[in-house]
C-alpha atoms as a PDB file:
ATOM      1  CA  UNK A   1      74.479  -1.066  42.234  1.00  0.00           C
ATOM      2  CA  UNK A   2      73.686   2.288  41.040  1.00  0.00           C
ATOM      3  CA  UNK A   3      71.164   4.945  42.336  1.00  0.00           C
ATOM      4  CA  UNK A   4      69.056   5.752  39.692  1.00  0.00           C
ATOM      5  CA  UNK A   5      67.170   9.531  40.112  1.00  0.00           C
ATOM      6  CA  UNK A   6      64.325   9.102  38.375  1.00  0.00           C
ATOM      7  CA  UNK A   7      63.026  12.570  39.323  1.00  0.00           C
ATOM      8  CA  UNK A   8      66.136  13.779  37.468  1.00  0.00           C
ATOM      9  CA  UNK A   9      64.861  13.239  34.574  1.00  0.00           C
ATOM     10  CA  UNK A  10      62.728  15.715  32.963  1.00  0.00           C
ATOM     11  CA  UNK A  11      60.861  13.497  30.136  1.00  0.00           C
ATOM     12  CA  UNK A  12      59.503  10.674  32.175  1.00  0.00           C
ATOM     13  CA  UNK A  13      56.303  10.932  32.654  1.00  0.00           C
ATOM     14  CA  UNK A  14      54.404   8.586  35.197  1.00  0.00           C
ATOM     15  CA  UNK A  15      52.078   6.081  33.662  1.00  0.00           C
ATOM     16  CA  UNK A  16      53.158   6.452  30.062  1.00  0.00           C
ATOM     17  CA  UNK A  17      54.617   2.901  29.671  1.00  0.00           C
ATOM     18  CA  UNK A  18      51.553   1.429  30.306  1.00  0.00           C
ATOM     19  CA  UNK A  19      49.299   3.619  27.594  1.00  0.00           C
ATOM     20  CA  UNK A  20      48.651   2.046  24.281  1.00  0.00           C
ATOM     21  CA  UNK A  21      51.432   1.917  21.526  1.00  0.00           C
ATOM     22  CA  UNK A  22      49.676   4.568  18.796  1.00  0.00           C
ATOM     23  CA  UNK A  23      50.169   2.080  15.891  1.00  0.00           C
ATOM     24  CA  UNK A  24      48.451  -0.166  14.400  1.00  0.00           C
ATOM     25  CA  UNK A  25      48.129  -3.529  16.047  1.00  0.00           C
ATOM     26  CA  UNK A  26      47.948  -7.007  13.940  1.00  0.00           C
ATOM     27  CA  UNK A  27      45.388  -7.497  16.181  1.00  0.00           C
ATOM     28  CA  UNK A  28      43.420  -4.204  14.545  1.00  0.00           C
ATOM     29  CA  UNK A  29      44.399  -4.859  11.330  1.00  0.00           C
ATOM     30  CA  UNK A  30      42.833  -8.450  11.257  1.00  0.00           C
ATOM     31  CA  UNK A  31      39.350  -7.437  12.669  1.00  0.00           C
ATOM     32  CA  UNK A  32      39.331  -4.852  10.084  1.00  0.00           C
ATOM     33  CA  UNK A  33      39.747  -6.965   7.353  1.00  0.00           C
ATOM     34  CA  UNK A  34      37.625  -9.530   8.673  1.00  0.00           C
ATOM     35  CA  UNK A  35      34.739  -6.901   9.222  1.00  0.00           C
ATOM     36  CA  UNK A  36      34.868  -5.243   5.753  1.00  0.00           C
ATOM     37  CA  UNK A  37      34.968  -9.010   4.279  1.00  0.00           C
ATOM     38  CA  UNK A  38      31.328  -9.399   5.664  1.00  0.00           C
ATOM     39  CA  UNK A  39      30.059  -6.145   4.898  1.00  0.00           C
ATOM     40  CA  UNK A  40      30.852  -7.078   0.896  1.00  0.00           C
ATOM     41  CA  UNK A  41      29.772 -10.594   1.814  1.00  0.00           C
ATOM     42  CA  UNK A  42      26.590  -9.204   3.061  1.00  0.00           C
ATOM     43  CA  UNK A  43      26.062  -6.736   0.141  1.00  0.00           C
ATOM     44  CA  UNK A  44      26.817  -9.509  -2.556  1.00  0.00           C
ATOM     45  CA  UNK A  45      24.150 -10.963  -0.943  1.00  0.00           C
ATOM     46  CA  UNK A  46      21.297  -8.759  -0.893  1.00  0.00           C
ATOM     47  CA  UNK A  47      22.134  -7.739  -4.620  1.00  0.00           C
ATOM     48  CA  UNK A  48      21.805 -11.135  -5.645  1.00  0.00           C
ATOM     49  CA  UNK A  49      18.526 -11.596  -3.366  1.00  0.00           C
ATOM     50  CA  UNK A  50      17.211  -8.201  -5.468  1.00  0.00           C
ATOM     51  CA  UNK A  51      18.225  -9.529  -8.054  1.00  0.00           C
ATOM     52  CA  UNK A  52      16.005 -12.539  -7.972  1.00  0.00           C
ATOM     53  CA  UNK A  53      12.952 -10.902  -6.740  1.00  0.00           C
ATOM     54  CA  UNK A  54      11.045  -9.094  -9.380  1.00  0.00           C
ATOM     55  CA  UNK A  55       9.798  -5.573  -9.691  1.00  0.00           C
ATOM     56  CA  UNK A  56       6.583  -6.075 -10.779  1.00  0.00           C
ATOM     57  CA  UNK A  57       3.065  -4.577  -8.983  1.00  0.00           C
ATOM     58  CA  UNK A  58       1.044  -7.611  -9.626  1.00  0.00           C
ATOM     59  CA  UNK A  59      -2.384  -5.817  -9.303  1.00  0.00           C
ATOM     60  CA  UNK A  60      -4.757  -4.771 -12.284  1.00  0.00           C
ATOM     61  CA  UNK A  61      -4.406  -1.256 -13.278  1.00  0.00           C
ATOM     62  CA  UNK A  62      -6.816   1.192 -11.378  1.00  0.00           C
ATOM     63  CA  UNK A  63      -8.430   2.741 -14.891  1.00  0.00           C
ATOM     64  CA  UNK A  64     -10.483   0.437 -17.208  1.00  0.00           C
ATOM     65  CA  UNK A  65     -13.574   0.250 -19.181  1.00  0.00           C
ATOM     66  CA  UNK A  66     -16.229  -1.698 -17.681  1.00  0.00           C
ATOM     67  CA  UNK A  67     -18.733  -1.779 -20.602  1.00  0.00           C
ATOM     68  CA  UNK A  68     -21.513   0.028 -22.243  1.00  0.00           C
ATOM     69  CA  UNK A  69     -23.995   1.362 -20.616  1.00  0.00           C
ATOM     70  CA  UNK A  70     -27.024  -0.416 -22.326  1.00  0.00           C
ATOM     71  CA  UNK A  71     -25.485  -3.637 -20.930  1.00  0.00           C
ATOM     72  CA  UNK A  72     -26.513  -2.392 -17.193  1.00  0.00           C
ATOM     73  CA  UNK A  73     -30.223  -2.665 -17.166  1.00  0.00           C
ATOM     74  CA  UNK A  74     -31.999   0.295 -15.092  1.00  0.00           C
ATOM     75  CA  UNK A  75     -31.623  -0.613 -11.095  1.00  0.00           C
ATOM     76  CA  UNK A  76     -29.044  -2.618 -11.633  1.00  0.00           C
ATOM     77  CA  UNK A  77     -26.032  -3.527  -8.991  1.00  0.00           C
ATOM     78  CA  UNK A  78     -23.409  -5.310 -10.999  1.00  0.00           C
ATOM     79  CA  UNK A  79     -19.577  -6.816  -9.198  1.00  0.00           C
ATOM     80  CA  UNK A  80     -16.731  -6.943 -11.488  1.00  0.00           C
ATOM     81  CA  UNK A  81     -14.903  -8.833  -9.357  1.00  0.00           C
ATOM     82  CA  UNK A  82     -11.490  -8.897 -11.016  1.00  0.00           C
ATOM     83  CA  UNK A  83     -11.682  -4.548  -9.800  1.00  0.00           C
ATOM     84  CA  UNK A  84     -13.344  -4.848  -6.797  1.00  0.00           C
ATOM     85  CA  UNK A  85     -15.944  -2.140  -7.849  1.00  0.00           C
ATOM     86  CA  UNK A  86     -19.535  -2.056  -7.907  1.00  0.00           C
ATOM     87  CA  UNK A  87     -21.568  -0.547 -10.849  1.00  0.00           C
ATOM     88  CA  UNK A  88     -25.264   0.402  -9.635  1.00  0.00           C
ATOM     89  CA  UNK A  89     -27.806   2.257 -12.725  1.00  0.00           C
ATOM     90  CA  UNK A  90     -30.021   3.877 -11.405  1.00  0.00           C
ATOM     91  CA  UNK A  91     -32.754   6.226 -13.118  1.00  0.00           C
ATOM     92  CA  UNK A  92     -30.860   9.706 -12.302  1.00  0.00           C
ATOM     93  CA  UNK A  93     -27.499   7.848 -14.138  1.00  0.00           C
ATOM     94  CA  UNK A  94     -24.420   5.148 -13.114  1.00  0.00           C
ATOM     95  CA  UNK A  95     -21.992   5.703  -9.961  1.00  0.00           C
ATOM     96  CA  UNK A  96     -19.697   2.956  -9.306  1.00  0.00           C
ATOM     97  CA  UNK A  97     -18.327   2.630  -5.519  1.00  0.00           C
ATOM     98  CA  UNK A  98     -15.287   0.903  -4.441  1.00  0.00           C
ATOM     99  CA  UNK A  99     -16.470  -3.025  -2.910  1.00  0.00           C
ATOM    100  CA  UNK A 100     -13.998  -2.621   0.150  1.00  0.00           C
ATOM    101  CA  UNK A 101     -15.607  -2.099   3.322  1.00  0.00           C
ATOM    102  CA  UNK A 102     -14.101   0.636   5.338  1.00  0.00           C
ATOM    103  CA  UNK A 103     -13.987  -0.706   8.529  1.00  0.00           C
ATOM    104  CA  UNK A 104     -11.451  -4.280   7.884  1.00  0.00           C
ATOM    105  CA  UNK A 105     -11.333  -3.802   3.647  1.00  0.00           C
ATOM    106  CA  UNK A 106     -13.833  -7.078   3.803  1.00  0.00           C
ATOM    107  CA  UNK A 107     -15.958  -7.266   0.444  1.00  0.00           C
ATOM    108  CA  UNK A 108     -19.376  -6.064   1.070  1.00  0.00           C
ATOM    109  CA  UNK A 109     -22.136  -8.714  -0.584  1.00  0.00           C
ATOM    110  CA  UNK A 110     -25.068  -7.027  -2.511  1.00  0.00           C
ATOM    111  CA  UNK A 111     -28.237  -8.792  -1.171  1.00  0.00           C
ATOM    112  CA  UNK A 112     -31.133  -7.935  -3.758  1.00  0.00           C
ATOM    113  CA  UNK A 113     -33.912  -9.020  -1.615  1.00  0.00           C
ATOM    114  CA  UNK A 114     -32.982  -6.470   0.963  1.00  0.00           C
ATOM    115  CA  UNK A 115     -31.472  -3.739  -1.137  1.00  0.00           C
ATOM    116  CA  UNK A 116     -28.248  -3.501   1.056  1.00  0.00           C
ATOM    117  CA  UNK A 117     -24.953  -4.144   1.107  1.00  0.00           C
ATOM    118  CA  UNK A 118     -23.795  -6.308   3.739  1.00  0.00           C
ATOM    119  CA  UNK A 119     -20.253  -7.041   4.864  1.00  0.00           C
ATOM    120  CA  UNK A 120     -19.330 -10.939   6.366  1.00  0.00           C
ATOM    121  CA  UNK A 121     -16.789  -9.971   8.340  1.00  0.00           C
ATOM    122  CA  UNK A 122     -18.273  -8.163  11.305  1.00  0.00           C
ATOM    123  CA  UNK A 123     -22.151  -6.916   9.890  1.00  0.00           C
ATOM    124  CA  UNK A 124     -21.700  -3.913   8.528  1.00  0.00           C
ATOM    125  CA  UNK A 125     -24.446  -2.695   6.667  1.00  0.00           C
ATOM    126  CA  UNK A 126     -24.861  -0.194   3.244  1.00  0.00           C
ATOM    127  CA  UNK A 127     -27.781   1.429   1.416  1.00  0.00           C
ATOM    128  CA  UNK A 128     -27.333   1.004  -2.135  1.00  0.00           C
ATOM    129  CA  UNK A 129     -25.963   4.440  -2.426  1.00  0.00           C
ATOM    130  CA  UNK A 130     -23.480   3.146   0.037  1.00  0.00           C
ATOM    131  CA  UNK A 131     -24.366   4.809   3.019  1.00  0.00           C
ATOM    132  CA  UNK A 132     -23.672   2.954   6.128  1.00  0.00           C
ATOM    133  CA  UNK A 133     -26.661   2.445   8.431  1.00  0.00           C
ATOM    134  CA  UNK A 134     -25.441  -0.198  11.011  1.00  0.00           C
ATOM    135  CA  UNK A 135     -22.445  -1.965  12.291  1.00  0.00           C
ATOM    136  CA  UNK A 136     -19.598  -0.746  12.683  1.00  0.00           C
ATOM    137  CA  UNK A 137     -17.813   0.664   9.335  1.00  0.00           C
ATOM    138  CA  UNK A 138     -16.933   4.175  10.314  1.00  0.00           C
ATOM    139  CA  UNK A 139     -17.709   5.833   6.924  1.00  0.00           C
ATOM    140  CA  UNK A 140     -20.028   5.351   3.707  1.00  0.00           C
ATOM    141  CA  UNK A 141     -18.803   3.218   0.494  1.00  0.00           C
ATOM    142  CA  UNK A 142     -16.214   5.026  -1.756  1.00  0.00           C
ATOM    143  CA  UNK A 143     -17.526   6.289  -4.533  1.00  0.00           C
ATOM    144  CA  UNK A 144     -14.721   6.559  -8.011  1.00  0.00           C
ATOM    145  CA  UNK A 145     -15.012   7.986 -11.154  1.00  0.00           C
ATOM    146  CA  UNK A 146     -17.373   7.365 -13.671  1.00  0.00           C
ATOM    147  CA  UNK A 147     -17.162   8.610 -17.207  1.00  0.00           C
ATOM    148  CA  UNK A 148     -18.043   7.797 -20.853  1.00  0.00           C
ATOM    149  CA  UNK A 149     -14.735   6.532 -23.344  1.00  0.00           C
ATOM    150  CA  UNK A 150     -14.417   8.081 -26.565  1.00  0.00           C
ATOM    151  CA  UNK A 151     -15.896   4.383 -27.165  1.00  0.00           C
ATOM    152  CA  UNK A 152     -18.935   4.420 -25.741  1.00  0.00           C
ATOM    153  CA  UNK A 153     -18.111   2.198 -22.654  1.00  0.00           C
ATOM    154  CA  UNK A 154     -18.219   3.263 -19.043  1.00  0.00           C
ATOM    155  CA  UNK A 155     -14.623   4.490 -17.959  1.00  0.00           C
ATOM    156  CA  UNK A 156     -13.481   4.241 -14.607  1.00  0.00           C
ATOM    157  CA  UNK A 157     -10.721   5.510 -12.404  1.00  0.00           C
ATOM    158  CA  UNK A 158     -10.399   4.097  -9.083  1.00  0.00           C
ATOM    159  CA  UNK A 159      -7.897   6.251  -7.876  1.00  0.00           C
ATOM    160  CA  UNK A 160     -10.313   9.455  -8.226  1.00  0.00           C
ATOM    161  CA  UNK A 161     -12.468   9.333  -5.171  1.00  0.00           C
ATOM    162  CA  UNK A 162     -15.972  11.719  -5.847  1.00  0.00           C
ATOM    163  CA  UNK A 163     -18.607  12.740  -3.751  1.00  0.00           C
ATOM    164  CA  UNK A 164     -22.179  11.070  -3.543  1.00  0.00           C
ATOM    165  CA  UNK A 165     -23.399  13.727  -5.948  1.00  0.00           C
ATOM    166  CA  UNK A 166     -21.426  12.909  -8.705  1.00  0.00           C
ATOM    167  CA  UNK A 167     -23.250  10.496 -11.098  1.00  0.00           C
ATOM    168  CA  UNK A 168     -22.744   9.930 -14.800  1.00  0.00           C
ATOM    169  CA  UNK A 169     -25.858  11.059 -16.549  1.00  0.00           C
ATOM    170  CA  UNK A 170     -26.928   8.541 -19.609  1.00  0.00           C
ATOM    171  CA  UNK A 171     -29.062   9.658 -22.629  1.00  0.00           C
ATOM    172  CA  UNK A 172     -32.455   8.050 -22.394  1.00  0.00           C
ATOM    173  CA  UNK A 173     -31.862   6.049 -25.772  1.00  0.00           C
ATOM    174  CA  UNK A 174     -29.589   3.519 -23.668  1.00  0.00           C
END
């Protein structure tokens, strides 16, 4: 048998038979297309599933016309349930205030014999300008726009949040 000088050699290197071949393994290759045959599997899928799921808001628009104002007798507190708004006349004019309490979003109840607003889910309690007096809501009522259509009915935006001293002032023929 022969001697053979490895340190003669001036390319060997120690440990480079046992690194990884630089190609591409079958092995790789498989995993890759197995991987990318998911990922369009799995984007088929939630295009069909957005597809089939409409984009529609479901919810009544925030602007409508409630009425005319001779239809809300003076001291009235009116619900228009469908909106979720309350429409209160009083002698100085019409505010309307959102009928979401603003402690859970419960629906406050309008109790005429007391001439408050109270909320069932945990007591809350509203003057009829929708100040809150007891319980624990953290702030007054909402109060939204109010304003007279080219019409003559009572328009209101929900989205516009006013302060307490806006009120819609009626002629006194109404």
């Amino acid at each position: 048998m022969s001697d053979i000088n490895l340190s003669a050699d001036n390319d060997y290197e120690p440990g480079a038979l046992l690194e990884k071949p630089k190609t591409v393994t079958r092995r790789a290759f498989f995993w890759a297309g197995w991987s990318s045959f998911w990922i369009l599997v799995s984007l088929w899928s939630f295009s069909v599933f957005r597809y089939l799921v409409p984009r529609v808001s479901y919810e009544p628009s925030s602007i409508f016309k409630a009425g005319r104002p001779e239809e809300y007798p003076l001291g009235s507190v009116t619900l228009i349930p469908g909106r979720k708004v309350w429409i209160i006349r009083e002698e100085t004019g019409f505010y309307v205030m959102k009928a979401v309490c603003t402690h859970l979003s419960c629906q406050p109840q309008w109790i005429e014999k007391e001439q408050i607003f109270k909320c069932p889910c945990h007591g809350g309690r509203f003057r009829k300008n929708g100040v809150n007096f007891a319980g624990p809501p953290p702030k007054p009522l909402e109060r939204v726009q109010v304003s007279l259509g080219d019409d003559g009915r009572l328009f209101i935006n929900k989205d516009h949040i006013v302060d307490f001293a806006s009120v819609l002032k009626v002629s006194a023929s109404f």
